[in-house]
Protein backbone atom coordinates (compact mmCIF):
# COMPACT_ATOMS: atom_id res chain seq x y z
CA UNK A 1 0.00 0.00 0.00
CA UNK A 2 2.63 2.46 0.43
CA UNK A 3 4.44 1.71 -2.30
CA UNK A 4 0.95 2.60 -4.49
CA UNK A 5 0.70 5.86 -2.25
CA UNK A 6 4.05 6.85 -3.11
CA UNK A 7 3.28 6.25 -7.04
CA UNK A 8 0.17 8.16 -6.84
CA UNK A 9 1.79 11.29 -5.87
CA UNK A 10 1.83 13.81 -9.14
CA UNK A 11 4.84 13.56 -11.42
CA UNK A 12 5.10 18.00 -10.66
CA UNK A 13 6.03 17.14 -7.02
CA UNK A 14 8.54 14.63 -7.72
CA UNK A 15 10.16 16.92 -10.84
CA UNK A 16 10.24 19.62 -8.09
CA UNK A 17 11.69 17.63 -5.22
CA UNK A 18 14.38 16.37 -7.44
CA UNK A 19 15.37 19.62 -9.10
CA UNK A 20 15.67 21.43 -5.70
CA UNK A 21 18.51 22.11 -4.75
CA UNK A 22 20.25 20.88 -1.10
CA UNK A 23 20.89 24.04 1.51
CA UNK A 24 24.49 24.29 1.43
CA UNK A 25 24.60 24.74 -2.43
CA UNK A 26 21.74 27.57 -2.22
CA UNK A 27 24.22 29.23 0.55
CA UNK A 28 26.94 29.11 -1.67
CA UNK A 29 25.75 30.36 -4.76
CA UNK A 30 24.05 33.36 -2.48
CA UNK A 31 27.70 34.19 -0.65
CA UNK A 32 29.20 34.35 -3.92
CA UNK A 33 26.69 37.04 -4.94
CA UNK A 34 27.30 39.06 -2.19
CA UNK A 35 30.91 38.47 -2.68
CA UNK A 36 30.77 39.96 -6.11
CA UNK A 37 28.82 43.13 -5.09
CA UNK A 38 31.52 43.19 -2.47
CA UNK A 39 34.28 43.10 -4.63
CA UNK A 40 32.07 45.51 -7.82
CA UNK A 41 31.92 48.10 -4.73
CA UNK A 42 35.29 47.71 -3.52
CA UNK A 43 36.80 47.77 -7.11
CA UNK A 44 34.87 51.32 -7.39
CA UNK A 45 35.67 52.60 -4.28
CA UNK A 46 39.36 52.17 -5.22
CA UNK A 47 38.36 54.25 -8.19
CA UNK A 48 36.95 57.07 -6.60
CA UNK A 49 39.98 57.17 -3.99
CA UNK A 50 42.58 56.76 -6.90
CA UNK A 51 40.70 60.00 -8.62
CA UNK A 52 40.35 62.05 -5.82
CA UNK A 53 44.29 61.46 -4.58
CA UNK A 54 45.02 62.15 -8.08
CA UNK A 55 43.53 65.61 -7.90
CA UNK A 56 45.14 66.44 -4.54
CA UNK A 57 48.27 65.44 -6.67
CA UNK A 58 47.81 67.48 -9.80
CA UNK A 59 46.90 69.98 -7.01
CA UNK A 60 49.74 70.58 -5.16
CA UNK A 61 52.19 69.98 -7.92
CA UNK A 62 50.31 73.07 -9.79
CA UNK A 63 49.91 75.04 -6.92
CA UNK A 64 51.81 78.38 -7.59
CA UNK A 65 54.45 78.50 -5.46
CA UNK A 66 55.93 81.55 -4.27
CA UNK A 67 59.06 83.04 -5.72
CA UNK A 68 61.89 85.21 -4.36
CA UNK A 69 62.33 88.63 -5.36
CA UNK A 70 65.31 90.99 -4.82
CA UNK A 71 65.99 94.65 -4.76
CA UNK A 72 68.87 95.64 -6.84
CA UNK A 73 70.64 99.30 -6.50
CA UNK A 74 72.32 100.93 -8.89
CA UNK A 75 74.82 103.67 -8.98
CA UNK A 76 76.24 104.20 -12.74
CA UNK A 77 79.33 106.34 -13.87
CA UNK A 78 77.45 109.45 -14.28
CA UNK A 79 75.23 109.13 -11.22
CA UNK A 80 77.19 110.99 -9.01
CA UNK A 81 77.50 114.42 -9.58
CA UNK A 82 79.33 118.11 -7.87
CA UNK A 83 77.73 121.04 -7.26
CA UNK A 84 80.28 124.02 -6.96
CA UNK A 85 82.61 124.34 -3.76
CA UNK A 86 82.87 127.03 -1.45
CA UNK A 87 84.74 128.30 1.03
CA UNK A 88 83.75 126.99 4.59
CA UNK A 89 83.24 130.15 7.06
CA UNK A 90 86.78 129.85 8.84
CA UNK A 91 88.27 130.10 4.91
CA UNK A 92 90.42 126.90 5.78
CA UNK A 93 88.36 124.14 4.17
CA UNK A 94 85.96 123.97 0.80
CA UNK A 95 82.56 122.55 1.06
CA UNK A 96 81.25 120.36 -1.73
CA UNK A 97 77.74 119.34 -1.88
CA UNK A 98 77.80 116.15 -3.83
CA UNK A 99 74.54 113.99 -4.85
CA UNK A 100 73.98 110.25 -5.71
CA UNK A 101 71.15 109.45 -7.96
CA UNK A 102 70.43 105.78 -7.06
CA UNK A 103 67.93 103.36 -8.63
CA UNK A 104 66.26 100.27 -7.98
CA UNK A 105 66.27 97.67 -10.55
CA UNK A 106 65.35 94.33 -8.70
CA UNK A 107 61.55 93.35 -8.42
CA UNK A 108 61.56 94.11 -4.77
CA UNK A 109 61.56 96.91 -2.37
CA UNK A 110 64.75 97.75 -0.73
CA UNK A 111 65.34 97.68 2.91
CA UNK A 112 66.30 100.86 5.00
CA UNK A 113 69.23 102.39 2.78
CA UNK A 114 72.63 103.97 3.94
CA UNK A 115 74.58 106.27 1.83
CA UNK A 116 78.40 106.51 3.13
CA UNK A 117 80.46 109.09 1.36
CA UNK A 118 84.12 109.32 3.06
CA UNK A 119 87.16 111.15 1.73
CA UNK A 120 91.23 109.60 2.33
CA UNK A 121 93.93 111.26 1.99
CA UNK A 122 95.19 110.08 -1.41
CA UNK A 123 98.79 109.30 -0.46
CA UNK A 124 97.92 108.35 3.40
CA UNK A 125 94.26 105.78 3.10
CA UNK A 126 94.46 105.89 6.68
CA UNK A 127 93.97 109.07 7.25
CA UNK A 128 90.21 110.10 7.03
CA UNK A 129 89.35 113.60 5.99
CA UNK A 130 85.92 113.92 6.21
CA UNK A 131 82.65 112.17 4.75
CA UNK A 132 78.94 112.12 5.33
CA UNK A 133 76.49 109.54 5.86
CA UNK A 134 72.58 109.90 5.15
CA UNK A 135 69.99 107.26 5.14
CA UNK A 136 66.89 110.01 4.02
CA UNK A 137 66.43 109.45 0.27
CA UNK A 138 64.60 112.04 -2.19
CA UNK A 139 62.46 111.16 -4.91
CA UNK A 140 61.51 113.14 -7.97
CA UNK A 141 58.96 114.66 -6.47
CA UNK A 142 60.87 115.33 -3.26
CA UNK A 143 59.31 112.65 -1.21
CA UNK A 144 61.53 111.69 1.78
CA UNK A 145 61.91 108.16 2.77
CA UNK A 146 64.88 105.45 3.84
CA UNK A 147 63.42 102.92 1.46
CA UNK A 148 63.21 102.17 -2.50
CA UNK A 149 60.46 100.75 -4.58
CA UNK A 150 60.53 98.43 -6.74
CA UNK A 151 61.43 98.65 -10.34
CA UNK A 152 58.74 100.69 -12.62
CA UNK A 153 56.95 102.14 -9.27
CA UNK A 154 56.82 105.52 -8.44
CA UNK A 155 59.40 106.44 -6.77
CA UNK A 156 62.19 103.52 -7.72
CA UNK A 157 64.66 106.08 -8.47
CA UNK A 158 65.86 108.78 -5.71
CA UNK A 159 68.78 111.05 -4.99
CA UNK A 160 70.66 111.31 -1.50
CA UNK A 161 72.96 114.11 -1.01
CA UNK A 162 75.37 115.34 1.49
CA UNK A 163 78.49 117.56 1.62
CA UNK A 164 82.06 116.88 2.23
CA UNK A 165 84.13 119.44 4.12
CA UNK A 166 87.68 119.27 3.15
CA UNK A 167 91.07 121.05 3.52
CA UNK A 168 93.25 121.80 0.73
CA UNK A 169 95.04 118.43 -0.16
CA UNK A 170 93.55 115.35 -2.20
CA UNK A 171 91.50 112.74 -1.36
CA UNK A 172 90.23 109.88 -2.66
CA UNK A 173 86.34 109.46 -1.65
CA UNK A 174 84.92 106.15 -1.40
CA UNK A 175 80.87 105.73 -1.25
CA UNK A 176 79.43 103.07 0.06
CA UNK A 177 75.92 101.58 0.26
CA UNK A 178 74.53 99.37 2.51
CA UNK A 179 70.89 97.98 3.20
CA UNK A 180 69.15 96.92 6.37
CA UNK A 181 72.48 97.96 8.71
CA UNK A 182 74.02 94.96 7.18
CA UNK A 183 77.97 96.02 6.68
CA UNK A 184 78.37 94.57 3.48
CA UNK A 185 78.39 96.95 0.60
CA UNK A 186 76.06 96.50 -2.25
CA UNK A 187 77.47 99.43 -4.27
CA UNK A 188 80.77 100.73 -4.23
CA UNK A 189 82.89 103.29 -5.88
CA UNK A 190 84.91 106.15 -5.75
CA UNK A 191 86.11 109.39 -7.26
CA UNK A 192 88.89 111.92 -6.75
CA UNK A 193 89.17 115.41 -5.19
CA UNK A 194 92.06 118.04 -5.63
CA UNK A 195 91.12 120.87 -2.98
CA UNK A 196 93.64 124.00 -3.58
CA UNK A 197 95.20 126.66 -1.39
CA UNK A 198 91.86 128.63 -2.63
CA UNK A 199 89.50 125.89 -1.07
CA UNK A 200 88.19 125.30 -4.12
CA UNK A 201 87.45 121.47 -5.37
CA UNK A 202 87.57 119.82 -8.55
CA UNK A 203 86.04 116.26 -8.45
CA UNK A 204 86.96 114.40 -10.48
CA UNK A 205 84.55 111.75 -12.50
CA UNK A 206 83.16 109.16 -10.16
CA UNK A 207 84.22 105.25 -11.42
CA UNK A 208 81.85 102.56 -9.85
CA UNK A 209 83.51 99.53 -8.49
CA UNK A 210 80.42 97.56 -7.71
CA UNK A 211 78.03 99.14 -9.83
CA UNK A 212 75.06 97.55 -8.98
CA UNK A 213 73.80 94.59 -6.52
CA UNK A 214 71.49 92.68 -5.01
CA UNK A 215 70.15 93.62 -1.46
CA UNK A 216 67.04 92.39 0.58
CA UNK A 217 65.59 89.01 -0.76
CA UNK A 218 61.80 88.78 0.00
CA UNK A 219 59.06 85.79 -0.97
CA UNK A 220 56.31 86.87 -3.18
CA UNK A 221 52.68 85.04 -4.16
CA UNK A 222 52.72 83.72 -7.42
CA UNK A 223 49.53 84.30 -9.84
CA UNK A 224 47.89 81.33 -9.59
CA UNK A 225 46.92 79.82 -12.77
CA UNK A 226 45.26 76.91 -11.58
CA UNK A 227 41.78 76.41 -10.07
CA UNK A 228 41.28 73.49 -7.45
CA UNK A 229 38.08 71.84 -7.79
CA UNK A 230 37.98 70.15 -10.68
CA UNK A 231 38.58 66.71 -9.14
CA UNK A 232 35.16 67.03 -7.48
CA UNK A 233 32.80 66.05 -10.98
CA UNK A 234 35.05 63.49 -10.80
CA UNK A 235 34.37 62.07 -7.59
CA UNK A 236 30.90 62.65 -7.67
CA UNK A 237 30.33 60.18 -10.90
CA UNK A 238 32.67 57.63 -9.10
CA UNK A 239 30.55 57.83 -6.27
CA UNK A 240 27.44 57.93 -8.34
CA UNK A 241 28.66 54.85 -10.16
CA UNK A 242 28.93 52.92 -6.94
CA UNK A 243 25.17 53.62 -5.93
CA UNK A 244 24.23 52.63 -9.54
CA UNK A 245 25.73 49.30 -9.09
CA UNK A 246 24.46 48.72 -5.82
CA UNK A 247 21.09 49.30 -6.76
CA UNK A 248 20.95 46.58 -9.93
CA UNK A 249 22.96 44.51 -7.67
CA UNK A 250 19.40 44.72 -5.24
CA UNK A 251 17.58 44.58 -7.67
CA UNK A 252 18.69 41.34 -9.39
């Protein structure tokens, strides 16, 4: 009898009892579809994190970076000029008002500038006859300040002036400048002076040594050329790709 009640059960039942499938084999074949949503997402994850540390990359490497700029003074040949002597009041010296048209070539603005202008005996360099010193600089316009602008600004070119008070003999007359107190010259030249019994002087033309130099060094801001931002559309479809796929992955 239950061999007959086993035969009478619909041919459907048994087809569908056969073809299903034991648990361990449904298990597996459902792990290895989460594993391969797992790895889809991981795979674009990767993506978006190689993109956006690409950006950062292209990022910093562009980023302007800021330069140095110096101020550079100049003194040429025929930048230091005489005014006519005279006779100081006690008649036993000549005054000679000289002036020093200096200029700023570097793209940067000078420190606090020192004119030195001192006269040696010619045959003795030991022995100092007299000199000035001035740090108070006159532009064109008459403008009074210690400090130069930079190239092409108002201003970039001024004048110092002083006078030297010497007795008859001759001298050689070094000047000297100097920037920011620092004791190491950044123009340098000199010129000769004959002063007769007469106190009267006749400079000779002034030959630069060091005609021009380099003096403060400061850091300026590049122009940037280059926006930052761009690597954001970027991350955005990465990102958008990843919910894509995890949606069909739901889905299906």
């Amino acid at each position: 009898m239950k061999k007959d009640r086993a035969e009478d059960k619909p041919a459907s039942e048994k087809k569908a009892k056969q073809e299903e499938k034991p648990l361990w084999e449904q298990q597996l074949e459902d792990g290895s579809g989460d594993r391969s949503r797992t790895a889809a997402a991981l795979v674009v994850t990767i993506i978006v994190v190689i993109v956006v540390l690409s950006a950062l990359l292209v990022i910093y490497l562009m980023r302007p970076m800021p330069r140095t700029v110096y101020s550079e003074l100049s003194v040429g040949q025929y930048d230091v000029t005489y005014s006519a002597s005279t006779p100081s009041g006690d008649n036993k010296s000549a005054l000679i008002p000289v002036e020093i048209k200096i200029t700023n070539k570097g793209e940067g603005e000078s420190g606090v500038v020192k004119v030195y202008c001192e006269a040696f005996n010619y045959t003795n360099p030991n022995q100092k006859g007299g000199g000035f010193n001035t740090s108070e600089l006159r532009d064109i316009n008459g403008n009074v300040s210690s400090r130069i602008p930079p190239a092409g600004k108002p201003g970039s070119t001024v004048r110092a002036s002083g006078i030297l008070n010497l007795t008859p003999g001759k001298y050689n007359v070094r000047l000297e400048i100097y920037e920011d107190a620092i004791r190491t010259s950044i123009v340098s030249g000199n010129f000769v002076v004959n002063v007769d019994q007469s106190m009267v002087a006749n400079p000779e033309p002034y030959t630069p040594e060091v005609p021009s130099g380099r003096g403060r060094a400061t850091e300026q801001k590049a122009a940037g050329a280059f926006v930052p931002g761009f690597e954001a559309p970027l991350a955005l479809a990465a990102a958008a790709a990843v919910l894509i796929l995890i949606r069909k992955n739901r889905r299906t």
